[in-house]
Protein backbone atom coordinates (compact mmCIF):
# COMPACT_ATOMS: atom_id res chain seq x y z
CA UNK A 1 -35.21 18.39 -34.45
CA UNK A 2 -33.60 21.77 -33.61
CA UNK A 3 -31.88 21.78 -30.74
CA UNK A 4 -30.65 24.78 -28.35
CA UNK A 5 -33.04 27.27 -30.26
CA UNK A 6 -32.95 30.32 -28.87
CA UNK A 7 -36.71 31.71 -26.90
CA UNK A 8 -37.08 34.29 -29.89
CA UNK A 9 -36.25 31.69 -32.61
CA UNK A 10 -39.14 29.67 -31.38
CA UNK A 11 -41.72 32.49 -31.03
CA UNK A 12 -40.65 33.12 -34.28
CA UNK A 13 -42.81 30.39 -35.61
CA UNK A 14 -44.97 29.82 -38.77
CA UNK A 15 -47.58 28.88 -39.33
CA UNK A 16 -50.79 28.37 -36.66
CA UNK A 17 -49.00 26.42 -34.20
CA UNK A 18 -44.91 26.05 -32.78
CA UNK A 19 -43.79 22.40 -32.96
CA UNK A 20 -42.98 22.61 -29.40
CA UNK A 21 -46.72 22.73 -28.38
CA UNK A 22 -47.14 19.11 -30.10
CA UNK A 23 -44.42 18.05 -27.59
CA UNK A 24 -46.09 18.98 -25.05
CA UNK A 25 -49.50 18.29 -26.35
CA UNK A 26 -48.63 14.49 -26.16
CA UNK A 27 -47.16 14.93 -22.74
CA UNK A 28 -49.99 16.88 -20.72
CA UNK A 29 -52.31 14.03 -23.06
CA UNK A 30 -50.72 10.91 -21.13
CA UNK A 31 -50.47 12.84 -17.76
CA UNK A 32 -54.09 13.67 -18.35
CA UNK A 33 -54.85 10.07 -18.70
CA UNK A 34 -52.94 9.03 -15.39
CA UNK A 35 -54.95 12.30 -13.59
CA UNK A 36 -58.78 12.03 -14.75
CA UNK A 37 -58.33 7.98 -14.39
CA UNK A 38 -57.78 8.12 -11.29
CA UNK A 39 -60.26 11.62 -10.13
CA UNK A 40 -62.91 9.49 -12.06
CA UNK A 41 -62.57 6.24 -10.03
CA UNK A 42 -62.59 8.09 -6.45
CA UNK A 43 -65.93 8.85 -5.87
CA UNK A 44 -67.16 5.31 -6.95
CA UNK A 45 -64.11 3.67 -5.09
CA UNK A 46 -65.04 5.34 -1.92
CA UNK A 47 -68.80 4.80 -1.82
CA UNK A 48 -68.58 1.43 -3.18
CA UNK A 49 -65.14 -0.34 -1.96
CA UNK A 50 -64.26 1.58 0.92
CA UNK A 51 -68.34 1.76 2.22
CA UNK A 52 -68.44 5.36 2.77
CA UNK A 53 -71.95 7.12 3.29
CA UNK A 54 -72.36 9.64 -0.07
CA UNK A 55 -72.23 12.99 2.09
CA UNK A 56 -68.81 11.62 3.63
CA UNK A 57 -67.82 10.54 0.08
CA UNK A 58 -68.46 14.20 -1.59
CA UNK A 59 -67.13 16.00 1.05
CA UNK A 60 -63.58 13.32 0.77
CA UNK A 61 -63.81 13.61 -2.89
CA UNK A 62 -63.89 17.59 -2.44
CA UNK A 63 -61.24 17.46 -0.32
CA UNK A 64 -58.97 15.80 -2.27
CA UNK A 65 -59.56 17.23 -5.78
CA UNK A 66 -58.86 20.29 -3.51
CA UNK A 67 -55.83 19.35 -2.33
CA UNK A 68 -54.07 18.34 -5.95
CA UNK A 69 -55.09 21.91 -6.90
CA UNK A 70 -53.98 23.50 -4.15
CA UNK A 71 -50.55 22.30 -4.42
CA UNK A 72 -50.68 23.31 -8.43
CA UNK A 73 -49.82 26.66 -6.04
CA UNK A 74 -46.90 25.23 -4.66
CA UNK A 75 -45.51 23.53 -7.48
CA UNK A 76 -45.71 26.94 -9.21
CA UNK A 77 -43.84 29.05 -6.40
CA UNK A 78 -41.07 26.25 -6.79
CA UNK A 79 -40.43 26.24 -9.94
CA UNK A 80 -40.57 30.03 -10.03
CA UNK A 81 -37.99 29.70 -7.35
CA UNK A 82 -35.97 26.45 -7.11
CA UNK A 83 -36.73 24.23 -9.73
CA UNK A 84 -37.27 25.41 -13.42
CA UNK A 85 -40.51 24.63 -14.98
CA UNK A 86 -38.71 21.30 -16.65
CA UNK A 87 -37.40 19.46 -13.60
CA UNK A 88 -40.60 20.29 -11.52
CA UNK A 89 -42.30 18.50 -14.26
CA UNK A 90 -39.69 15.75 -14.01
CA UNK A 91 -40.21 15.38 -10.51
CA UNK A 92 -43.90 15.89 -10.55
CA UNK A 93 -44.38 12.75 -12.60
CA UNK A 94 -41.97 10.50 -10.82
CA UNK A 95 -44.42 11.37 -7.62
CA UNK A 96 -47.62 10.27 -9.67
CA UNK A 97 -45.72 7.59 -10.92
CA UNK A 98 -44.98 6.03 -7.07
CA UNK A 99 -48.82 7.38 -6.38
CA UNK A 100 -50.08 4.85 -9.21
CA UNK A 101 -48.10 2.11 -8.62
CA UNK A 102 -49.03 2.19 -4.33
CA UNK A 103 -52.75 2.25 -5.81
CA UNK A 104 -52.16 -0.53 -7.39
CA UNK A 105 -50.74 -2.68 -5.26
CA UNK A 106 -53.09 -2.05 -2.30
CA UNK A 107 -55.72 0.27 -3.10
CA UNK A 108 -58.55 -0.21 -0.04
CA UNK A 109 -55.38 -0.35 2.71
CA UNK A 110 -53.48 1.97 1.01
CA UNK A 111 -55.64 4.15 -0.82
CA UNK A 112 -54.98 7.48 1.23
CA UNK A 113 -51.38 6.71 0.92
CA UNK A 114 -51.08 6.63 -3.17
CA UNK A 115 -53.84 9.64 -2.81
CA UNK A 116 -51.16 11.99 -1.42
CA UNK A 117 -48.23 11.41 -3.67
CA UNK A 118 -50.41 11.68 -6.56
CA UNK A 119 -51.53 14.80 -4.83
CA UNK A 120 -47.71 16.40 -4.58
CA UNK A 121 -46.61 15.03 -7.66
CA UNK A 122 -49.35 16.88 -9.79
CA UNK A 123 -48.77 20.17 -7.86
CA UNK A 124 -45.15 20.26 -9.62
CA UNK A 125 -46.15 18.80 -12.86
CA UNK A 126 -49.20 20.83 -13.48
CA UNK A 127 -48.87 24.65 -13.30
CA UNK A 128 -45.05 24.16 -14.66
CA UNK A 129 -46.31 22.02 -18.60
CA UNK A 130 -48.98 25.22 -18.89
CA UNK A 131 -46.18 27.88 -17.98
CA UNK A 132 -44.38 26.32 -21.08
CA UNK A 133 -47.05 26.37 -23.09
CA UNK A 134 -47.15 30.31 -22.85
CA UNK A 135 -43.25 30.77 -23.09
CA UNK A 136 -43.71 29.45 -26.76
CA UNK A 137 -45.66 32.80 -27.99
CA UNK A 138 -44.49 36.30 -27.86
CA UNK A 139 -46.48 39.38 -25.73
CA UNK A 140 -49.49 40.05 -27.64
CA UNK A 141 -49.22 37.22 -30.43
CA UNK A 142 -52.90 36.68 -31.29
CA UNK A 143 -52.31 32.97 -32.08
CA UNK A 144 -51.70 32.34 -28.23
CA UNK A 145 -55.46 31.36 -27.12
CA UNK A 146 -55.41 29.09 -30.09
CA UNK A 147 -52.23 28.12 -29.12
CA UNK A 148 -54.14 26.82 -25.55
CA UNK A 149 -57.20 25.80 -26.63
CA UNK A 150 -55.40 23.04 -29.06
CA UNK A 151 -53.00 22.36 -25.82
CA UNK A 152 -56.54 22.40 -23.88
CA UNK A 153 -57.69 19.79 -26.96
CA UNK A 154 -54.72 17.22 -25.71
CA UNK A 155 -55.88 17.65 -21.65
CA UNK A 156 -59.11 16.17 -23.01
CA UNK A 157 -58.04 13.49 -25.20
CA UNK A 158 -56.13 12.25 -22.24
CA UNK A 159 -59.19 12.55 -20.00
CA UNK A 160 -61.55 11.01 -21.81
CA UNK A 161 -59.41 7.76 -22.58
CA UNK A 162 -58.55 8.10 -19.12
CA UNK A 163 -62.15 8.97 -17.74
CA UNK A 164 -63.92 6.27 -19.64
CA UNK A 165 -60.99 3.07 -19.34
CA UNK A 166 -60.41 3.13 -15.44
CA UNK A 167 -63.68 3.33 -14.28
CA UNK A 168 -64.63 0.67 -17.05
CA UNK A 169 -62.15 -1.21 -16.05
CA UNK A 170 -62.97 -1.38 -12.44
CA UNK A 171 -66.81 -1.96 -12.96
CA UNK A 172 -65.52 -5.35 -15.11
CA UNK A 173 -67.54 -3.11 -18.01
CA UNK A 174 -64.42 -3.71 -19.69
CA UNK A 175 -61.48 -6.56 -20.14
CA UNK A 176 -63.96 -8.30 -17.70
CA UNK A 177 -62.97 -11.69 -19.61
CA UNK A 178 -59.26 -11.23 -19.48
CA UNK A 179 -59.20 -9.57 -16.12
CA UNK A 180 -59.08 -11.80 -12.89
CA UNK A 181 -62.06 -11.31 -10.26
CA UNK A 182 -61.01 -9.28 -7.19
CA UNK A 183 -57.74 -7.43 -9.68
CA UNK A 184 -59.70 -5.05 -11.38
CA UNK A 185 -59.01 -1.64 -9.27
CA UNK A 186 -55.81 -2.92 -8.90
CA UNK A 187 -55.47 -2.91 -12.97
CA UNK A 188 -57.33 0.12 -13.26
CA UNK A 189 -54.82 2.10 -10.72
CA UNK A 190 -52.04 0.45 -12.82
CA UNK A 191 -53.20 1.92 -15.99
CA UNK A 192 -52.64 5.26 -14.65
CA UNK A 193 -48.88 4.71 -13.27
CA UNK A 194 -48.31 2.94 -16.93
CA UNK A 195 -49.39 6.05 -18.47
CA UNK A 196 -47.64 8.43 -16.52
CA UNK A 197 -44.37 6.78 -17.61
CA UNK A 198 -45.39 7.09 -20.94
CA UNK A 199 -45.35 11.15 -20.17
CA UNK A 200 -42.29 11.38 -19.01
CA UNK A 201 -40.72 9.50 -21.56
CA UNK A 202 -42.42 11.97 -24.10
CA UNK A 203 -41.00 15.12 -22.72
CA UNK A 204 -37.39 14.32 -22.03
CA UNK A 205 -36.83 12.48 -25.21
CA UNK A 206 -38.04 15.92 -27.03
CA UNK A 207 -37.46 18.85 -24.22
CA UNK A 208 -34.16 20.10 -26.01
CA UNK A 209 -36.47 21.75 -28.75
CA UNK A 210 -37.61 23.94 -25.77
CA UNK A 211 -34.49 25.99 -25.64
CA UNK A 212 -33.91 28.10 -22.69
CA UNK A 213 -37.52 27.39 -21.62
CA UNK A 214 -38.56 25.73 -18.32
CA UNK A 215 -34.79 26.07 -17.08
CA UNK A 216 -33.87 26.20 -13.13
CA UNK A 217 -34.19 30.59 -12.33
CA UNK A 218 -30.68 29.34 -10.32
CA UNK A 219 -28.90 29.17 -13.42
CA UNK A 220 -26.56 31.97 -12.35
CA UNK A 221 -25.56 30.88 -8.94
CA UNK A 222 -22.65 27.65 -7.85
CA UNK A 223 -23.95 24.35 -9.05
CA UNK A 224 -22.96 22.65 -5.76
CA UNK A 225 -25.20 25.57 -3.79
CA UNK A 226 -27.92 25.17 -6.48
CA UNK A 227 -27.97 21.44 -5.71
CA UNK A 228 -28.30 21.82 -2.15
CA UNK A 229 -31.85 24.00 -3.02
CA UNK A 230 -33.15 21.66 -4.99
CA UNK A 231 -32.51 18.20 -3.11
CA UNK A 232 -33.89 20.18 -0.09
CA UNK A 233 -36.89 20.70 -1.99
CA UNK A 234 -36.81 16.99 -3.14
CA UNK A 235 -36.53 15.94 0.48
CA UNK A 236 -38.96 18.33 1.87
CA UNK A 237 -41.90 17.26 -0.80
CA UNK A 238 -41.26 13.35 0.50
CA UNK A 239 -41.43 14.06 4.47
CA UNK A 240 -44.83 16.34 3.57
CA UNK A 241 -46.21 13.62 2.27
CA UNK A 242 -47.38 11.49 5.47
CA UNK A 243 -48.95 15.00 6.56
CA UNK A 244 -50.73 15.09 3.59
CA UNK A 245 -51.79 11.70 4.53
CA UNK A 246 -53.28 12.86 7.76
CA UNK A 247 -55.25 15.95 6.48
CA UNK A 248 -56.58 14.42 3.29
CA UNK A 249 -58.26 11.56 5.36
CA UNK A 250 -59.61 13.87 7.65
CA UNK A 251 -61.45 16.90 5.97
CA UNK A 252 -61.99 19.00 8.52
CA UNK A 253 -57.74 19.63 8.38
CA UNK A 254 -58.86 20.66 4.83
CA UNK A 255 -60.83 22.80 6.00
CA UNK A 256 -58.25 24.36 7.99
CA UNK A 257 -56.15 24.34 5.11
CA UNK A 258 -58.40 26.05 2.65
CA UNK A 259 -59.49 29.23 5.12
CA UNK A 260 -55.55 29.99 4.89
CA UNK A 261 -53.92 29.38 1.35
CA UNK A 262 -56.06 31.43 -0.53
CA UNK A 263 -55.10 34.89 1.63
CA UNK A 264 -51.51 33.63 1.55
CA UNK A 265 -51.30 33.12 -1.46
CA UNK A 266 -52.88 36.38 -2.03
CA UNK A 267 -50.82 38.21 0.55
CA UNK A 268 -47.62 36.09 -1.50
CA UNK A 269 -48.88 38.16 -4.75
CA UNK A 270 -49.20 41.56 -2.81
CA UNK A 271 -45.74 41.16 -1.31
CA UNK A 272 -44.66 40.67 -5.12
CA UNK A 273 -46.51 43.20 -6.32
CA UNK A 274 -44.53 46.12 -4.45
CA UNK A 275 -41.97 45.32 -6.90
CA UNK A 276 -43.77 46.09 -10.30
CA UNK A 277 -45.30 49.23 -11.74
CA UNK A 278 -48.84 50.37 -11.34
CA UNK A 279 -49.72 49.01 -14.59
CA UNK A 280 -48.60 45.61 -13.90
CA UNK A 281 -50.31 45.51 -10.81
CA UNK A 282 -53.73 46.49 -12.25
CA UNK A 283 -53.32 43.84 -14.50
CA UNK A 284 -52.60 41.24 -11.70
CA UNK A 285 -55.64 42.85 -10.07
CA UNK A 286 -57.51 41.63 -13.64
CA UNK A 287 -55.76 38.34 -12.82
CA UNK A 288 -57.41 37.93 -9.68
CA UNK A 289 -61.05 39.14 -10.62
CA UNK A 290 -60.93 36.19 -12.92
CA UNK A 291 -59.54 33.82 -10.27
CA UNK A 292 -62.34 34.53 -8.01
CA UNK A 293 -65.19 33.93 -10.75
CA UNK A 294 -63.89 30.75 -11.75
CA UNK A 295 -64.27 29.70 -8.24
CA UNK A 296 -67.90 29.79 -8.53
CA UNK A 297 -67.38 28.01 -12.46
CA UNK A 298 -65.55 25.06 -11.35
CA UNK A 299 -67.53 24.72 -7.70
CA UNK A 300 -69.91 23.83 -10.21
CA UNK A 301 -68.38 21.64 -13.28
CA UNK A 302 -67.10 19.78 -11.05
CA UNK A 303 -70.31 18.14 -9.51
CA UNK A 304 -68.83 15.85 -12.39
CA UNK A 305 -66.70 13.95 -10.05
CA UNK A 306 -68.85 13.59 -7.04
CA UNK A 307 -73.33 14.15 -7.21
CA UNK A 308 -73.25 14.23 -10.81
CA UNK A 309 -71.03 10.68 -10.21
CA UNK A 310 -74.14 9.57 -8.14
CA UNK A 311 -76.45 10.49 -10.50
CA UNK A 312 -75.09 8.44 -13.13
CA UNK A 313 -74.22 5.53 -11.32
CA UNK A 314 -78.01 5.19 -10.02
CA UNK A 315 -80.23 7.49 -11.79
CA UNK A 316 -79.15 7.00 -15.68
CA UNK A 317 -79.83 4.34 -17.84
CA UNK A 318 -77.05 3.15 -20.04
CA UNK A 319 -77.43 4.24 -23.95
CA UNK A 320 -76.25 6.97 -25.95
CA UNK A 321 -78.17 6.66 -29.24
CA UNK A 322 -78.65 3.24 -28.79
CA UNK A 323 -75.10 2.18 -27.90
CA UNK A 324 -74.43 0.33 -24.70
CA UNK A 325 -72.44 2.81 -22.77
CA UNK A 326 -71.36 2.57 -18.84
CA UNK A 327 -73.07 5.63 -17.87
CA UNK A 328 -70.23 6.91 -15.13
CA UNK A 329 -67.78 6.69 -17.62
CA UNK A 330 -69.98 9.05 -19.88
CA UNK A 331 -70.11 11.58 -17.09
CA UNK A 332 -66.67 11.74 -16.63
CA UNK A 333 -65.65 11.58 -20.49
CA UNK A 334 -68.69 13.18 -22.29
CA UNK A 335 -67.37 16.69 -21.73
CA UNK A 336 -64.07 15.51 -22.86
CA UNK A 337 -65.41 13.84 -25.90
CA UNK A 338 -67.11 17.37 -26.91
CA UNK A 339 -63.34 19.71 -25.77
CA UNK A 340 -61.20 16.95 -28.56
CA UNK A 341 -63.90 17.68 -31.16
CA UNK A 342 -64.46 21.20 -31.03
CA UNK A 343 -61.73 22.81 -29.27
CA UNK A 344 -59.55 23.29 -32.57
CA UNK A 345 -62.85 24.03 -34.24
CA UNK A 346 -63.28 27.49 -31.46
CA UNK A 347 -59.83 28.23 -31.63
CA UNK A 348 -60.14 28.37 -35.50
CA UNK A 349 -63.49 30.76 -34.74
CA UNK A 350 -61.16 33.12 -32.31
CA UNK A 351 -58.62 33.40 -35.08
CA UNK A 352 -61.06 34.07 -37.76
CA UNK A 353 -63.04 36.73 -35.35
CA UNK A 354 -59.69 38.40 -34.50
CA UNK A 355 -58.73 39.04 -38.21
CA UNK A 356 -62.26 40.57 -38.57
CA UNK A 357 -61.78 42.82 -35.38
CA UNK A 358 -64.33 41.49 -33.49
CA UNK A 359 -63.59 38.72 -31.11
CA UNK A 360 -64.33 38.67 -27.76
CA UNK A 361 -62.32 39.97 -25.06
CA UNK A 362 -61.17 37.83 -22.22
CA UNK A 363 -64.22 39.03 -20.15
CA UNK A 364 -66.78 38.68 -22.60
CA UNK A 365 -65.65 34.86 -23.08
CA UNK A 366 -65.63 34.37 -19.65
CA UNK A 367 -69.35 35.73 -19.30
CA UNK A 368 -70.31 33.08 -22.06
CA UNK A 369 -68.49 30.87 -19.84
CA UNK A 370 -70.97 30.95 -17.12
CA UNK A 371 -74.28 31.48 -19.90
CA UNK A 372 -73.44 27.93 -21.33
CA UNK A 373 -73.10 26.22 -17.74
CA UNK A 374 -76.12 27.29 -16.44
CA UNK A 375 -77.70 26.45 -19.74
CA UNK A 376 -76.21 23.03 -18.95
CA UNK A 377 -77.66 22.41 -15.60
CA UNK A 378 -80.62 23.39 -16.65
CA UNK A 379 -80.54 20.61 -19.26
CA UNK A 380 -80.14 18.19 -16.69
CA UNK A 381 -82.73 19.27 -14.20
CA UNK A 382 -85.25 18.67 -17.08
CA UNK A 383 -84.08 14.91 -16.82
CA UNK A 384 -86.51 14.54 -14.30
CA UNK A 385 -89.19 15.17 -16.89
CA UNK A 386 -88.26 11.69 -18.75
CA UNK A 387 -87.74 9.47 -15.52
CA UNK A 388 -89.59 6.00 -15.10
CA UNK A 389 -90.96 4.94 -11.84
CA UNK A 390 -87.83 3.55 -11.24
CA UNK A 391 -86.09 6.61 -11.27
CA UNK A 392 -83.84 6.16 -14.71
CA UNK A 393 -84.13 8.79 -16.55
CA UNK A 394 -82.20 9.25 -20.41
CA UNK A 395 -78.33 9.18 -20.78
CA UNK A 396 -79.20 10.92 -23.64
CA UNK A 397 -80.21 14.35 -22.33
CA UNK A 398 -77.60 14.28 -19.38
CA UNK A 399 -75.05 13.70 -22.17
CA UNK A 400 -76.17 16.87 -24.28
CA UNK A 401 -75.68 18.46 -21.01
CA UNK A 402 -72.52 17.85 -20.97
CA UNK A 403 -72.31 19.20 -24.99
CA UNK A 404 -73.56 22.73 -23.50
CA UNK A 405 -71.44 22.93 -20.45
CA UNK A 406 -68.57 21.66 -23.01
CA UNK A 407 -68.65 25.70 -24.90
CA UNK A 408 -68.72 26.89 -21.46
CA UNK A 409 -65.53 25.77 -20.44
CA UNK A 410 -63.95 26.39 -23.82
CA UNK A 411 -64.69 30.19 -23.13
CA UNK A 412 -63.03 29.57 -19.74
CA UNK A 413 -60.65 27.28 -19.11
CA UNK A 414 -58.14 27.52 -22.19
CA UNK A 415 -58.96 31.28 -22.50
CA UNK A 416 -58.16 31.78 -18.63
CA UNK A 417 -54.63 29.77 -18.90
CA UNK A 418 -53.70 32.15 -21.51
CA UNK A 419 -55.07 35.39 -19.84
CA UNK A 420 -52.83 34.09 -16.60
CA UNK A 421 -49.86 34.50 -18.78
CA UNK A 422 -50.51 37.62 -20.56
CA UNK A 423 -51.75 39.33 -17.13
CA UNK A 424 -48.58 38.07 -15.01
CA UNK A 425 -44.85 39.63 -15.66
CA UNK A 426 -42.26 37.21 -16.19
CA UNK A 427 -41.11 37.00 -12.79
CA UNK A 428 -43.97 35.75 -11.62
CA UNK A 429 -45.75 33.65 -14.33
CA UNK A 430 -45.50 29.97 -12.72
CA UNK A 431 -46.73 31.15 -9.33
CA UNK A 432 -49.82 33.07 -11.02
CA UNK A 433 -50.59 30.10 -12.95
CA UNK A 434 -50.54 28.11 -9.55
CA UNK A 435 -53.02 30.44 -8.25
CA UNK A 436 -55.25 29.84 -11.16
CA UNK A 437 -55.20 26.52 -10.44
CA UNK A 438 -55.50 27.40 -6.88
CA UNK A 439 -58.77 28.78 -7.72
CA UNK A 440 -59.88 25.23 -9.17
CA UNK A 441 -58.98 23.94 -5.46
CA UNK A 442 -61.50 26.10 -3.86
CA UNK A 443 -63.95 24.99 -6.92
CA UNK A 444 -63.26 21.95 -5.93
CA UNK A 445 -63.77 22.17 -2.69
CA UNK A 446 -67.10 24.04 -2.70
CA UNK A 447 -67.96 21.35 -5.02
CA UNK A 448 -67.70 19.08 -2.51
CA UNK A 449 -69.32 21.10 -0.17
CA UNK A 450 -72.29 21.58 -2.56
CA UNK A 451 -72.80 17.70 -3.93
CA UNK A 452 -72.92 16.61 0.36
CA UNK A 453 -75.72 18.77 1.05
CA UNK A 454 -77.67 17.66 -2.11
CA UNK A 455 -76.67 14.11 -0.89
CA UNK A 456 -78.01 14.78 2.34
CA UNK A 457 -81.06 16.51 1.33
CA UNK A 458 -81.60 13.30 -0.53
CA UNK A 459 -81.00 10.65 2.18
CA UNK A 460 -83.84 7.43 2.69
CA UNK A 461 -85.66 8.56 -0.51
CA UNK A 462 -86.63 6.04 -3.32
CA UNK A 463 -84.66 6.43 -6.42
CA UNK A 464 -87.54 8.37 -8.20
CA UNK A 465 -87.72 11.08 -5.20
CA UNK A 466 -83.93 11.06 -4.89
CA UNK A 467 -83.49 12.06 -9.04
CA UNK A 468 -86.13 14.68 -8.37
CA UNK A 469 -84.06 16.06 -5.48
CA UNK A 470 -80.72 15.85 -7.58
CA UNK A 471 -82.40 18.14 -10.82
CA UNK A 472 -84.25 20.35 -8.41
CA UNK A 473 -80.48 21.26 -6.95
CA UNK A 474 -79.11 21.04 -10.70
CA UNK A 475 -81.83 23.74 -11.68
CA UNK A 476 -80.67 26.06 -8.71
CA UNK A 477 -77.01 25.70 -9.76
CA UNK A 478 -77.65 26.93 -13.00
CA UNK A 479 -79.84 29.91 -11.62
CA UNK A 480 -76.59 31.07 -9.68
CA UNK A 481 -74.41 30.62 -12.89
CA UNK A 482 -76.66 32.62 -14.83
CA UNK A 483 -76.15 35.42 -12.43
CA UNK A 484 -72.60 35.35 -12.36
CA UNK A 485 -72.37 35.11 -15.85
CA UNK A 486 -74.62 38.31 -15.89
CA UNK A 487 -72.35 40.07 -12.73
CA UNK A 488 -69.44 39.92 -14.90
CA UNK A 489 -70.68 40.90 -18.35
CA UNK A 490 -71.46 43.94 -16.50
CA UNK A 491 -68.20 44.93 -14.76
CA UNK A 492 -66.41 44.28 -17.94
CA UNK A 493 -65.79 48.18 -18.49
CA UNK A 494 -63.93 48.27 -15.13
CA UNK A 495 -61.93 44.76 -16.06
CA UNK A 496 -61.28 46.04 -18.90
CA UNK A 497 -59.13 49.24 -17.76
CA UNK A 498 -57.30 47.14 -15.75
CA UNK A 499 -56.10 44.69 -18.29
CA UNK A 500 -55.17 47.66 -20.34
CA UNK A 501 -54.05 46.79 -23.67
CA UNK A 502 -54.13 42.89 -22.79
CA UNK A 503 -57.07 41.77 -25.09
């Protein structure tokens, strides 16, 4: 391994891919594990263990997913500030680690407890692994959304080992025989702090191939006033914890919360902004538009962890081609499944298109973004068309459901985590890519919002009128999607000016 490279050495790479993103690959892969482990246990935890009603459920599962984005903000102004992308990474994961471990000790007295540092911890780890990931390509270097879609290929893996084993594990689908009754969540929570170790481990045993990159900003000032910064920032992340705590059991203090980040954060960026010239702005202005329409993307995708949870736990019989499959954990690793097999395969089809001069911009991939979701929801709305009497309907069709929606967040979510870093100026790249994960909080949020109402709209029905109610609200979602998909395709001549020569 090459150590102390220098930031143009590495960009200087040959080949498809710099050996740095495999680092990190296997990093964000195990982190991933620890994150969609737990986010696809919650909703199941809460109505079934902790005997919440379904509307409560969504609207705590909303809030929290909300909050762990929402600090992805944070995290990001940190680093920018304090920290260095590597040891807000560091620290990040030592908070999901404790997070885990509290889980697993105690989960139904202590669940709200390991809830919150897992929700800190990931708001320094997060935006700070992605930041990196962009650091390793030049300005313009047409391998970069490549570069993140094969980065975007190792959040999956993680997820869907993750998504599939804790629930799994939890229901006794799995290990049942080795397991003790009454220890499952308990080993399932584990999982995810063993995991998150493994992460850690992974990056600083190969971060010296990085370079410069991720390094504290503070570099230049006294180490002994340097210090002071960042244990102040230590200790301040630990005593916000128990007020975490308080507002992430009770979601109307999210509520609070999410009517005044977003125009912070977006007053933040304006303050910043009277430092750069016009043509960086417009591009942050790009930056922004893009924010604000995956909003409405990810208010819907992520139905995944809360209805669409619902629906699978009660609605969906349990075989995939005739395999014996638990049917949450192919709703929370189905889409996963579909990113590790045909992520590298897109990337491949945006490098090919770009030698030929005609790939997609940025705004015509987000457009297909929202085209393949709706086309999604609409496959499982027509569910109810193969429904019993008893109100199963076929794993089957939800699960190519999940193979559409799969192409629409290829055209999103890798292709927006590049765009973030080509849009941003250096100065500001880790709080920009906070704010696009800021947007996923209020996704997550109005997801929340969105699966209580169809909850409540399907309260005291039988499990046949309940499915009916579930794809009627599916089939509405992707009506909406379809539009915005449409809305942006059609201001991309404006978008485009502003991103100027940012393809």
């Amino acid at each position: 391994m090459e150590n102390n490279q220098s930031i143009e050495q590495i960009q200087n790479f040959k080949g498809k891919y710099p050996k740095q993103l495999w680092y990190l690959f296997f990093s964000e892969m195990w982190e991933r594990f620890c994150f969609y482990g737990m986010r696809g246990m919650l909703y199941f935890y809460m109505v079934h263990h902790l005997l919440m009603d379904k509307e409560t459920a969504n609207l705590q599962y909303g809030a929290t997913q909300a909050w762990v984005y929402a600090f992805t903000f944070i995290g990001g102004l940190f680093a920018d500030k304090i920290f260095g992308f590597r040891k807000s990474l560091f620290w990040g994961g030592l908070l999901m680690i404790l997070g885990s471990l509290i889980l697993a000790i105690d989960p139904k007295s202590m669940f709200f407890i390991g809830v919150s540092f897992t929700i800190v911890g990931t708001g320094f780890f997060k935006p700070n692994i992605s930041s990196m990931v962009g650091k390793l390509y030049k300005e313009g270097d047409s391998r970069t959304d490549a570069g993140f879609s094969l980065f975007y290929a190792g959040v999956n893996l993680g997820a869907l080992i993750g998504g599939y084993v804790c629930i799994a594990v939890g229901k006794r689908e799995m290990l049942a025989s080795i397991i003790p009754k009454g220890l499952e969540w308990n080993i399932a929570f584990g999982l995810a702090a063993v995991v998150m170790v493994i992460s850690l481990l992974t990056f600083t045993q190969t971060q010296k191939s990085l370079g410069t990159i991720g390094l504290s900003p503070l570099q230049h000032i006294e180490s002994g006033k340097r210090r002071i910064y960042e244990w102040a920032t230590y200790l301040g992340s630990i005593l916000i914890i128990p007020i975490i705590i308080v507002m992430v059991s009770n979601t109307v203090y999210t509520d609070y919360f999410m009517y005044t980040i977003g125009p912070f954060s977006l007053l933040y960026l304006a303050y910043e902004m009277r430092g750069f010239s016009i043509a960086e702005n417009k591009k942050l202005i790009a930056a922004v538009i893009f924010m604000l329409f995956s909003v409405v993307f990810w208010a819907f995708f992520e139905q995944s962890g809360g209805s669409l949870s619902d629906f699978a736990a009660e609605n969906l019989n349990n075989t995939v081609l005739g395999i014996t499959l638990d049917p949450n954990g192919v709703n929370n690793s189905a889409n996963s499944f579909f990113v590790i097999v045909f992520a590298a395969l897109v990337g491949m089809v945006w490098l090919w298109m770009a030698k030929k001069k005609f790939e997609p911009n940025t705004i015509l991939k987000f457009g297909l973004a929202f085209l393949f979701l709706a086309g999604g929801f609409w496959v499982f709305y027509y569910t109810k068309f193969l429904a019993g009497p008893d109100g199963k309907t076929s794993l089957d069709l939800f699960t190519f459901g999940w193979f559409v929606i799969t192409f629409g967040e290829l055209c999103l979510s890798p292709i927006g985590m590049s765009a973030m870093t080509k849009l941003s100026p250096q100065k500001t790249q880790a709080v920009i890519m906070g704010m696009w994960f800021l947007a996923s909080a209020y996704g997550q949020y109005f997801a929340g919002l969105l699966g209580a109402n169809i909850a409540s709209a399907s309260k005291n029905m039988t499990n046949l009128e309940k499915l009916n109610t579930y794809a009627d609200g599916y089939y509405q979602l992707g009506l909406y999607a379809l539009i915005a998909g449409v809305v942006l395709i059609a201001l991309s001549p404006f978008i485009k000016k502003l991103m100027q020569e940012v393809k």
